[in-house]
PDB file of N, CA and C in Angstrom:
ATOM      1  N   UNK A   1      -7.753  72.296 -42.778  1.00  0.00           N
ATOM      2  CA  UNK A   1      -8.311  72.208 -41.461  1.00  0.00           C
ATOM      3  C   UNK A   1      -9.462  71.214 -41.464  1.00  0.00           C
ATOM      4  N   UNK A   2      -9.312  69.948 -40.614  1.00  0.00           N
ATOM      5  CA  UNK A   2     -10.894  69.221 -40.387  1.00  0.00           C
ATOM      6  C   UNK A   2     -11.779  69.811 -39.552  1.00  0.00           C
ATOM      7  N   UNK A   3     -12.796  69.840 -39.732  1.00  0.00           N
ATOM      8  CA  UNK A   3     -13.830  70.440 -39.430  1.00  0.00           C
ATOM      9  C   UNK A   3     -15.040  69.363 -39.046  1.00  0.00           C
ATOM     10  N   UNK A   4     -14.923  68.079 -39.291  1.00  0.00           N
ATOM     11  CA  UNK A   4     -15.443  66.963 -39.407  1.00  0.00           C
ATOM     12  C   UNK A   4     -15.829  66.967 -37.571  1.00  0.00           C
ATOM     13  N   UNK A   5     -16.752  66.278 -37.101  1.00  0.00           N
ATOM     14  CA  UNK A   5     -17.058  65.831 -35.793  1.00  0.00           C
ATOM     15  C   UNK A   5     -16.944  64.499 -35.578  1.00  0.00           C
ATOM     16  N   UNK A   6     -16.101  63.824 -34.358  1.00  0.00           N
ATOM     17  CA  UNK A   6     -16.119  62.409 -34.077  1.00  0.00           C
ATOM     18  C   UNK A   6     -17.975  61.938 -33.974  1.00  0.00           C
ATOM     19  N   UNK A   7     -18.274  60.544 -33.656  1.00  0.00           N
ATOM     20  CA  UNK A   7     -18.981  60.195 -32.936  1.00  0.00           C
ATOM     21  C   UNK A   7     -19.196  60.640 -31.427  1.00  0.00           C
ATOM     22  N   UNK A   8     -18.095  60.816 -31.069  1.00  0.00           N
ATOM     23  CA  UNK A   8     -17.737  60.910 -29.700  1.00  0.00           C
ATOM     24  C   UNK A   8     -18.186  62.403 -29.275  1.00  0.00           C
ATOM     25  N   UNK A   9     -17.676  63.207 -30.145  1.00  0.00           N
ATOM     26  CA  UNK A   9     -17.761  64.522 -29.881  1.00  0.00           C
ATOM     27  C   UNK A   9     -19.051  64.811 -30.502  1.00  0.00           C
ATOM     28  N   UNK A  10     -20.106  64.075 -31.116  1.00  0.00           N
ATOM     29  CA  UNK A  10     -21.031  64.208 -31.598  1.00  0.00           C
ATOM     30  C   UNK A  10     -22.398  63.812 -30.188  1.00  0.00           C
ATOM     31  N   UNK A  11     -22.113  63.042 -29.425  1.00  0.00           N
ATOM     32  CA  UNK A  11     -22.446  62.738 -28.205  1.00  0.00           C
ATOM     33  C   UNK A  11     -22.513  63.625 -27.573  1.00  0.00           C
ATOM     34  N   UNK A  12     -21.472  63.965 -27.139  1.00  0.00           N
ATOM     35  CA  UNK A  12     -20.814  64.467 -26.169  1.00  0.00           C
ATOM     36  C   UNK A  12     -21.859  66.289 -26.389  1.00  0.00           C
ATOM     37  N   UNK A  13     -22.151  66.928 -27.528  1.00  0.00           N
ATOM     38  CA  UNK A  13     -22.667  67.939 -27.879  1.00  0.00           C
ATOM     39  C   UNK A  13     -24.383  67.475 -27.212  1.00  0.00           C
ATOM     40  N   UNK A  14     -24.949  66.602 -27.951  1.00  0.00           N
ATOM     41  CA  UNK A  14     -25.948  66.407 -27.493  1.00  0.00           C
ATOM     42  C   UNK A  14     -26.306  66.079 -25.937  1.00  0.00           C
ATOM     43  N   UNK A  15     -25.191  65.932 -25.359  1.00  0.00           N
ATOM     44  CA  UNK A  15     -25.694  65.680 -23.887  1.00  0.00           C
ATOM     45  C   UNK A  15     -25.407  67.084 -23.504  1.00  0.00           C
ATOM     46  N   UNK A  16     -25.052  67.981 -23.622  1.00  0.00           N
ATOM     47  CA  UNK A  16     -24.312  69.339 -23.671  1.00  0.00           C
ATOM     48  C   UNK A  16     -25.986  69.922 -23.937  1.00  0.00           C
ATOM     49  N   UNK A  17     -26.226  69.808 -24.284  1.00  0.00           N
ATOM     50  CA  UNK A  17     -27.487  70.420 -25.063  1.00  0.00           C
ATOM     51  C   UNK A  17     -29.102  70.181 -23.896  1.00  0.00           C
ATOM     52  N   UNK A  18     -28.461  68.527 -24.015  1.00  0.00           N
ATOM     53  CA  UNK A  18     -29.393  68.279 -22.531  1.00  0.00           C
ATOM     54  C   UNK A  18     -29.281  68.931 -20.908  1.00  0.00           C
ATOM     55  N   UNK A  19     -28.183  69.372 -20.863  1.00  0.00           N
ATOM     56  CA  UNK A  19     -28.053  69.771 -19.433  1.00  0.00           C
ATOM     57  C   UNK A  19     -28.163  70.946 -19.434  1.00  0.00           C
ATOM     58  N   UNK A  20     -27.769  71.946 -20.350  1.00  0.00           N
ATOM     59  CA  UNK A  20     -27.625  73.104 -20.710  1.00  0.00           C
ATOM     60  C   UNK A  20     -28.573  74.074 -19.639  1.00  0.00           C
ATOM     61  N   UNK A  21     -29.953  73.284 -19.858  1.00  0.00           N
ATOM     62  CA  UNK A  21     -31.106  73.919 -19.283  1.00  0.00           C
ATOM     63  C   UNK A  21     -30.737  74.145 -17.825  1.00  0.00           C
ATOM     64  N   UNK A  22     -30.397  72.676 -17.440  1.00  0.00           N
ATOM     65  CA  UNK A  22     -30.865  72.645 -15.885  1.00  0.00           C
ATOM     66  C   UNK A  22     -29.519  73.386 -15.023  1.00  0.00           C
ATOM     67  N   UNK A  23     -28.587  73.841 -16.221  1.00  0.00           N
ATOM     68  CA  UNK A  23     -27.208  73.989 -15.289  1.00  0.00           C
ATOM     69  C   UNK A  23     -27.995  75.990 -15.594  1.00  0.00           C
ATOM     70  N   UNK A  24     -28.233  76.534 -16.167  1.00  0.00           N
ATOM     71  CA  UNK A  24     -28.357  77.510 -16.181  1.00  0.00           C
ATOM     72  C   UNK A  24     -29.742  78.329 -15.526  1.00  0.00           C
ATOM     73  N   UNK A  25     -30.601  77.100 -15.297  1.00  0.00           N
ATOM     74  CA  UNK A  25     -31.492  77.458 -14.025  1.00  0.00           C
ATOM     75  C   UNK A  25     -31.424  77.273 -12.789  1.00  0.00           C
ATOM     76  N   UNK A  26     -30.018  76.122 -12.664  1.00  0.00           N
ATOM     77  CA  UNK A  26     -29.455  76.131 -11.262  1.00  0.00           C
ATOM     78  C   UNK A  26     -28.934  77.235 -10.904  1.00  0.00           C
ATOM     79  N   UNK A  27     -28.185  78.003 -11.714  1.00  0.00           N
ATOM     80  CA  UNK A  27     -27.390  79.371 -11.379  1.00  0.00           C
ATOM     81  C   UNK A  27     -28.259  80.419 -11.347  1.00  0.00           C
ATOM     82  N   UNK A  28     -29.428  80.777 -12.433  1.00  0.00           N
ATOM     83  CA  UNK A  28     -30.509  82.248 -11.887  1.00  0.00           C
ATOM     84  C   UNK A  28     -31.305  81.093 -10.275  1.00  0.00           C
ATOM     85  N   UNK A  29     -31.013  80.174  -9.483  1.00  0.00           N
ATOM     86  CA  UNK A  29     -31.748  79.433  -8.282  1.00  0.00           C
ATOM     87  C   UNK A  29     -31.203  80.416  -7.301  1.00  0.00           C
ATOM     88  N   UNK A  30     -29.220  80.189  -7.627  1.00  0.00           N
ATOM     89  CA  UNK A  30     -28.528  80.623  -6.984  1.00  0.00           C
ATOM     90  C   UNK A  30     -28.312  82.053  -6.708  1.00  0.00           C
ATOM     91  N   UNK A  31     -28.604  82.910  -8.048  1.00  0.00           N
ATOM     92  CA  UNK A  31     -28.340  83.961  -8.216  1.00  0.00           C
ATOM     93  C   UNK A  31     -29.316  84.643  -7.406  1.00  0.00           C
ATOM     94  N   UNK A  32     -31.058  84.068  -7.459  1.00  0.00           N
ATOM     95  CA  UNK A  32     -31.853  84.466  -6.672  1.00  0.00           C
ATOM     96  C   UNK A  32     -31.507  84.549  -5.558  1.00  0.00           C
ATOM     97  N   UNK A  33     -30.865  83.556  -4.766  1.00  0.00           N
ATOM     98  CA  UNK A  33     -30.639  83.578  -3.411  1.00  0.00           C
ATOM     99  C   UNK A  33     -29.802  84.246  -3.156  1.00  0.00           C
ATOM    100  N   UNK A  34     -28.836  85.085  -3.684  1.00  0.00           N
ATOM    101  CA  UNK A  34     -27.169  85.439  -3.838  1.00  0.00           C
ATOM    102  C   UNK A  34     -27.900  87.278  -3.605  1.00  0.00           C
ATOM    103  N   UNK A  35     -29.263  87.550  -4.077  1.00  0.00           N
ATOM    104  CA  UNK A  35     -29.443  88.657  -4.564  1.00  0.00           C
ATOM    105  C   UNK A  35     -30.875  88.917  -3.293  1.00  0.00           C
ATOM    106  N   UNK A  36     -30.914  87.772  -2.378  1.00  0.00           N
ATOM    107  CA  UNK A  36     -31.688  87.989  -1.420  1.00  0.00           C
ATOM    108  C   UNK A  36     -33.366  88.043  -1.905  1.00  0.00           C
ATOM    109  N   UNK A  37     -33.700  87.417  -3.025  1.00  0.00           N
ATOM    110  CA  UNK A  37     -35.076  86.957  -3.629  1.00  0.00           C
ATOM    111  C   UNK A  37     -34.994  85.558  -3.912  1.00  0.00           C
ATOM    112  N   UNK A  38     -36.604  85.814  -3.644  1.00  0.00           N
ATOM    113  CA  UNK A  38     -36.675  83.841  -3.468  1.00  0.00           C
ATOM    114  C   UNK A  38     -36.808  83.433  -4.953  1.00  0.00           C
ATOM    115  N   UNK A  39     -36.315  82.519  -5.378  1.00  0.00           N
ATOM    116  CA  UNK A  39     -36.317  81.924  -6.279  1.00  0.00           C
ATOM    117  C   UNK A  39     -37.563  81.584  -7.160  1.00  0.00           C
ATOM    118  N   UNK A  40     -37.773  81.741  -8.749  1.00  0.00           N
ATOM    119  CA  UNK A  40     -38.869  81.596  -8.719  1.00  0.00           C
ATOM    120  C   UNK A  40     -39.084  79.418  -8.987  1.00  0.00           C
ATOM    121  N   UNK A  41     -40.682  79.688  -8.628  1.00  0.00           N
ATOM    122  CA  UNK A  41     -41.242  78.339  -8.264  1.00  0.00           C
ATOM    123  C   UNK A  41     -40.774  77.073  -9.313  1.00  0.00           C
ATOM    124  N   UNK A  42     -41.131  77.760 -10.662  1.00  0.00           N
ATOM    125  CA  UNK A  42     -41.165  77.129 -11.906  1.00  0.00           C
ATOM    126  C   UNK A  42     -39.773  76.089 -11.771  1.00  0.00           C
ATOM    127  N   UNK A  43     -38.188  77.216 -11.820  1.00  0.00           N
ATOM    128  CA  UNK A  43     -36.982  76.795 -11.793  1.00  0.00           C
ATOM    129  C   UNK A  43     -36.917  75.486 -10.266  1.00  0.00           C
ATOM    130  N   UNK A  44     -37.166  75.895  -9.542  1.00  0.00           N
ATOM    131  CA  UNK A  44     -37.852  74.733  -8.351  1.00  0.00           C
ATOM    132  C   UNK A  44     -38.089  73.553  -8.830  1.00  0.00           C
ATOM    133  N   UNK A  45     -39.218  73.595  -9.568  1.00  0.00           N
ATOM    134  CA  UNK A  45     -39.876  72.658  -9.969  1.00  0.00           C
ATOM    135  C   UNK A  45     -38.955  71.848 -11.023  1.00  0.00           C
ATOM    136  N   UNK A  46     -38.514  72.542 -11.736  1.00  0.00           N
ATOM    137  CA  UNK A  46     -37.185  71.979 -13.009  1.00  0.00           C
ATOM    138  C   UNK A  46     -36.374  70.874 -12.164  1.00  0.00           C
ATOM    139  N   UNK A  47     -35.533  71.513 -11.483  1.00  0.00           N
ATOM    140  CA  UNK A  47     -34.426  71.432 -10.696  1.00  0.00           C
ATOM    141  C   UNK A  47     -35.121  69.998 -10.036  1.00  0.00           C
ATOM    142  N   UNK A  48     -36.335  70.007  -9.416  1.00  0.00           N
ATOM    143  CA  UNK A  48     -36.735  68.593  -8.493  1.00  0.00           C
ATOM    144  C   UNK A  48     -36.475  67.918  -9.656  1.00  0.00           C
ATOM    145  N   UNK A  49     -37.979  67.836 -10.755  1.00  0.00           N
ATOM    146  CA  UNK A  49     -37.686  66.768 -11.382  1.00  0.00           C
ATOM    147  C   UNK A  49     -36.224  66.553 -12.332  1.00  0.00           C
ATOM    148  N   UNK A  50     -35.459  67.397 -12.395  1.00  0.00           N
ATOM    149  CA  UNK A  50     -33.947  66.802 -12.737  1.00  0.00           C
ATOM    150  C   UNK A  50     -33.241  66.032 -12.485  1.00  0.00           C
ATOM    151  N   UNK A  51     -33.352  66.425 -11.071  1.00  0.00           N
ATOM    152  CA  UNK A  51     -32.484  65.526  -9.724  1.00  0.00           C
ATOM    153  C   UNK A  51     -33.748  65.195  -8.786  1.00  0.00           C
ATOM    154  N   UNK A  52     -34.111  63.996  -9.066  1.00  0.00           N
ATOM    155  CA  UNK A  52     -35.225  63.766  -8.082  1.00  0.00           C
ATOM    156  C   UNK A  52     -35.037  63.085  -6.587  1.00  0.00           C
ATOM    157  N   UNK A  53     -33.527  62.461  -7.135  1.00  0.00           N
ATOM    158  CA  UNK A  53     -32.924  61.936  -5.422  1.00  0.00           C
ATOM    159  C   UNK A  53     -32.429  63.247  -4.430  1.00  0.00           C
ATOM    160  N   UNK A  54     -32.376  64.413  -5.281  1.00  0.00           N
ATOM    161  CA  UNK A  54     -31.862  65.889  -4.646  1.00  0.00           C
ATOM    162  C   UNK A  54     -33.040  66.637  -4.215  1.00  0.00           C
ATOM    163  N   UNK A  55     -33.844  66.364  -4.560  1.00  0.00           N
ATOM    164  CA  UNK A  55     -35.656  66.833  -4.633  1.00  0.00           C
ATOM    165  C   UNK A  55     -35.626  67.572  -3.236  1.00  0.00           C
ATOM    166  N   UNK A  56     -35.610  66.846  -2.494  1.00  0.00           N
ATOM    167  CA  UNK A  56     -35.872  67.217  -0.425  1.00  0.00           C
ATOM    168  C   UNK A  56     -34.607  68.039   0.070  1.00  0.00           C
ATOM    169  N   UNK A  57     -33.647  68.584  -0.950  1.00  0.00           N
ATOM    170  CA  UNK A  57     -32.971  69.978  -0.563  1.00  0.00           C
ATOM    171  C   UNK A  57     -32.902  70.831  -0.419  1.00  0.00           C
ATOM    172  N   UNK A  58     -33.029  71.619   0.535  1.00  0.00           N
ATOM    173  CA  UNK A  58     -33.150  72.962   0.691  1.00  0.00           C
ATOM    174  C   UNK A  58     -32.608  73.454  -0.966  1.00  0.00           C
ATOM    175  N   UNK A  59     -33.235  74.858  -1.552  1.00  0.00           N
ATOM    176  CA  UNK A  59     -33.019  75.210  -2.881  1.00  0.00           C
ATOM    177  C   UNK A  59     -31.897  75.329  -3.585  1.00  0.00           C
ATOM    178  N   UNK A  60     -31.356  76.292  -1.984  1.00  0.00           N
ATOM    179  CA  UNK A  60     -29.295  76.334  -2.727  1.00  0.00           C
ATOM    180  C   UNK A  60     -28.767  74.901  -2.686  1.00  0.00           C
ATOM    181  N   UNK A  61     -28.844  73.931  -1.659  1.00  0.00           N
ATOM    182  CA  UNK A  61     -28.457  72.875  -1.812  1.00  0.00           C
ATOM    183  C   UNK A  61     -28.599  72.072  -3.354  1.00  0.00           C
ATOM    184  N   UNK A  62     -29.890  72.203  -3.560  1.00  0.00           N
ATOM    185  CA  UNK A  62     -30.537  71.391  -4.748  1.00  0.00           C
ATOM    186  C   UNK A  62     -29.909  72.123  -5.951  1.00  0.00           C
ATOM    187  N   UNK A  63     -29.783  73.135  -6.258  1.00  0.00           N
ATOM    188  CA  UNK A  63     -28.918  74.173  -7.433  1.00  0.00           C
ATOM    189  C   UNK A  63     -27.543  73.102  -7.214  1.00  0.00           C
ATOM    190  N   UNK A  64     -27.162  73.459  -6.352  1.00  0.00           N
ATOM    191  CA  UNK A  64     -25.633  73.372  -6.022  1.00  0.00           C
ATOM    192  C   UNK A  64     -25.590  71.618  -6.644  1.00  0.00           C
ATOM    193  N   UNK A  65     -26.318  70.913  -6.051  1.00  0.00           N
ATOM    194  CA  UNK A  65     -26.015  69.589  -6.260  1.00  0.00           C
ATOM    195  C   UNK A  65     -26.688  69.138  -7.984  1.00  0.00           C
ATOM    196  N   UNK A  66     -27.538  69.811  -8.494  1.00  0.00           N
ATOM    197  CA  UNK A  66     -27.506  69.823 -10.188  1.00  0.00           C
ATOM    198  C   UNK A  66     -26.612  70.228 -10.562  1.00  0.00           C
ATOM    199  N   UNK A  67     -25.941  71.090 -10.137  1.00  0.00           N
ATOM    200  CA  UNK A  67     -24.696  72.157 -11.173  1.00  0.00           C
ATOM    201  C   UNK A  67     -23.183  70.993 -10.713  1.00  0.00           C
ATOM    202  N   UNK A  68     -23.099  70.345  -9.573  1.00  0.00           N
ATOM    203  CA  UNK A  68     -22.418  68.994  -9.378  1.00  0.00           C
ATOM    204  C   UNK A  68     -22.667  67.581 -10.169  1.00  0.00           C
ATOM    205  N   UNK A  69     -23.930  67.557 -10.373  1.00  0.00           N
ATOM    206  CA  UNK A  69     -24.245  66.124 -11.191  1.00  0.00           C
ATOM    207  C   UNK A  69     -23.622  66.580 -12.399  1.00  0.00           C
ATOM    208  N   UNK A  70     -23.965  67.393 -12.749  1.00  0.00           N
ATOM    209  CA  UNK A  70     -23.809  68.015 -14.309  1.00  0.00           C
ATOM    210  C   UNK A  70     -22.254  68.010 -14.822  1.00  0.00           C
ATOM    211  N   UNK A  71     -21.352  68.825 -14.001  1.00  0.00           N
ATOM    212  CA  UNK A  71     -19.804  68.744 -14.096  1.00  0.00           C
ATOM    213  C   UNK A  71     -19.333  67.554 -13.860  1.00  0.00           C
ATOM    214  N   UNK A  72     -20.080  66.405 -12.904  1.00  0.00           N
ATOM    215  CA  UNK A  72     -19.390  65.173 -12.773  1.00  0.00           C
ATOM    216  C   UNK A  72     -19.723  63.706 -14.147  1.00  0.00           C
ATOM    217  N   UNK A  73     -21.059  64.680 -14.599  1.00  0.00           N
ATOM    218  CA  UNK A  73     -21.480  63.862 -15.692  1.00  0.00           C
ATOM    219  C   UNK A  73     -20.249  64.182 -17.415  1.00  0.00           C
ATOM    220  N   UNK A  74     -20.223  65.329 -17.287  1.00  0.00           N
ATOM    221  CA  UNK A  74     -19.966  65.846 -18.228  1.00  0.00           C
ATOM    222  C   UNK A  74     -17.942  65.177 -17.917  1.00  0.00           C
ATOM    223  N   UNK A  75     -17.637  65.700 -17.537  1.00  0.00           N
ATOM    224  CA  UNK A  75     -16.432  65.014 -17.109  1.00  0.00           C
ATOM    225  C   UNK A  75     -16.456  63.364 -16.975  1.00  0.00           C
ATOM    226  N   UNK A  76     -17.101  62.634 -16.996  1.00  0.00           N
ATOM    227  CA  UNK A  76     -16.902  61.580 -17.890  1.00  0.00           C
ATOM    228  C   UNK A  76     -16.995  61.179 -19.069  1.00  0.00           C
ATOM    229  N   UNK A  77     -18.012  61.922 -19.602  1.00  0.00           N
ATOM    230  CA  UNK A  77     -18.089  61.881 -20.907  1.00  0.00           C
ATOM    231  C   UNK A  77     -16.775  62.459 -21.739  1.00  0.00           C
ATOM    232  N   UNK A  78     -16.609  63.315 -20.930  1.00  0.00           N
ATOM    233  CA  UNK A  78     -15.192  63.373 -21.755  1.00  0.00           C
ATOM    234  C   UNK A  78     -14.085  62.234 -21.363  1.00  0.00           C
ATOM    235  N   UNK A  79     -14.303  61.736 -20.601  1.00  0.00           N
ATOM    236  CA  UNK A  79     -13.154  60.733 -20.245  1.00  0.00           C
ATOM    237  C   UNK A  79     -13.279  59.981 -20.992  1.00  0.00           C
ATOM    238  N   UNK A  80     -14.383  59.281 -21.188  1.00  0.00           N
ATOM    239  CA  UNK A  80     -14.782  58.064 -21.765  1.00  0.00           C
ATOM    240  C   UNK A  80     -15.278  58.122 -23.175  1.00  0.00           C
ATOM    241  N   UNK A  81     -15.629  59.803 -23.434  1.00  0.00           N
ATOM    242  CA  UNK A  81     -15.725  59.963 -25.184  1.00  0.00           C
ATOM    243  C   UNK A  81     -17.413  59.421 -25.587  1.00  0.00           C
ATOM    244  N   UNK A  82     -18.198  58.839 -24.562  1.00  0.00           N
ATOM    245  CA  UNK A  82     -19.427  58.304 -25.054  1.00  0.00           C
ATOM    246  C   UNK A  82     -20.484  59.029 -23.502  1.00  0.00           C
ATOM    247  N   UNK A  83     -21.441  59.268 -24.136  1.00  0.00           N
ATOM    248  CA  UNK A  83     -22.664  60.223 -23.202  1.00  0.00           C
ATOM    249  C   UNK A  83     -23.174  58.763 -22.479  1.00  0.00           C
ATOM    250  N   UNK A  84     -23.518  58.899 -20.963  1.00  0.00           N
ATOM    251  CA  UNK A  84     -23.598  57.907 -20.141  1.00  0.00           C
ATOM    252  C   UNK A  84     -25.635  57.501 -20.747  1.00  0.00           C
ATOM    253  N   UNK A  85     -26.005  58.400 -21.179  1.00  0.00           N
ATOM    254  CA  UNK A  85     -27.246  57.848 -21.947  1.00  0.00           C
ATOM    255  C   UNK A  85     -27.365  57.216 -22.643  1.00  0.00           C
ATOM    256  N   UNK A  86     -26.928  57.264 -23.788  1.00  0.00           N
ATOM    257  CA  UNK A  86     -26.704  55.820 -25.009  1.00  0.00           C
ATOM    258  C   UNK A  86     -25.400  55.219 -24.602  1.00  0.00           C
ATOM    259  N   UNK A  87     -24.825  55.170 -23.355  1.00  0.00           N
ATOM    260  CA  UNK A  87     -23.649  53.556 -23.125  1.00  0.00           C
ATOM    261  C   UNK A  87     -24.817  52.431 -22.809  1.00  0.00           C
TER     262      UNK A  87
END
């Protein structure tokens, strides 16, 4: 069995690693709102500076549209096998 990691898939982990954060504070954003409590500030604050062109969205919007950058990022990277940060 290889067990070995491409380059590619060696990327591809580390950008995995980078988003990790912001996709799983987009969802307790959502979950807050889902559960009828406001979100706390901190995750807010994450979420702006993540997506700073998403910044001026209402909160679920702004969750929703990180947890979108994120799947549309990540889905190229697999297409293309290389993390859009070091291309």
């Amino acid at each position: 069995m290889n067990t070995s990691v491409s380059p590619e898939q060696f990327a591809f982990c580390f950008y995995m690693d980078d988003t990790f954060d912001a996709m799983m504070i987009a969802v307790r954003v959502l979950t807050a709102i889902n559960e009828k409590r406001q979100p706390d500030a901190a995750d807010l604050g994450y979420l702006r500076q993540f997506a700073p062109p998403a910044a001026h969205l209402p909160c679920d919007e702004l969750a929703c549209e990180v947890i979108q950058q994120i799947v549309k990022q990540r889905a190229e990277v697999r297409a293309t096998g290389r993390d859009h940060k070091t291309a």
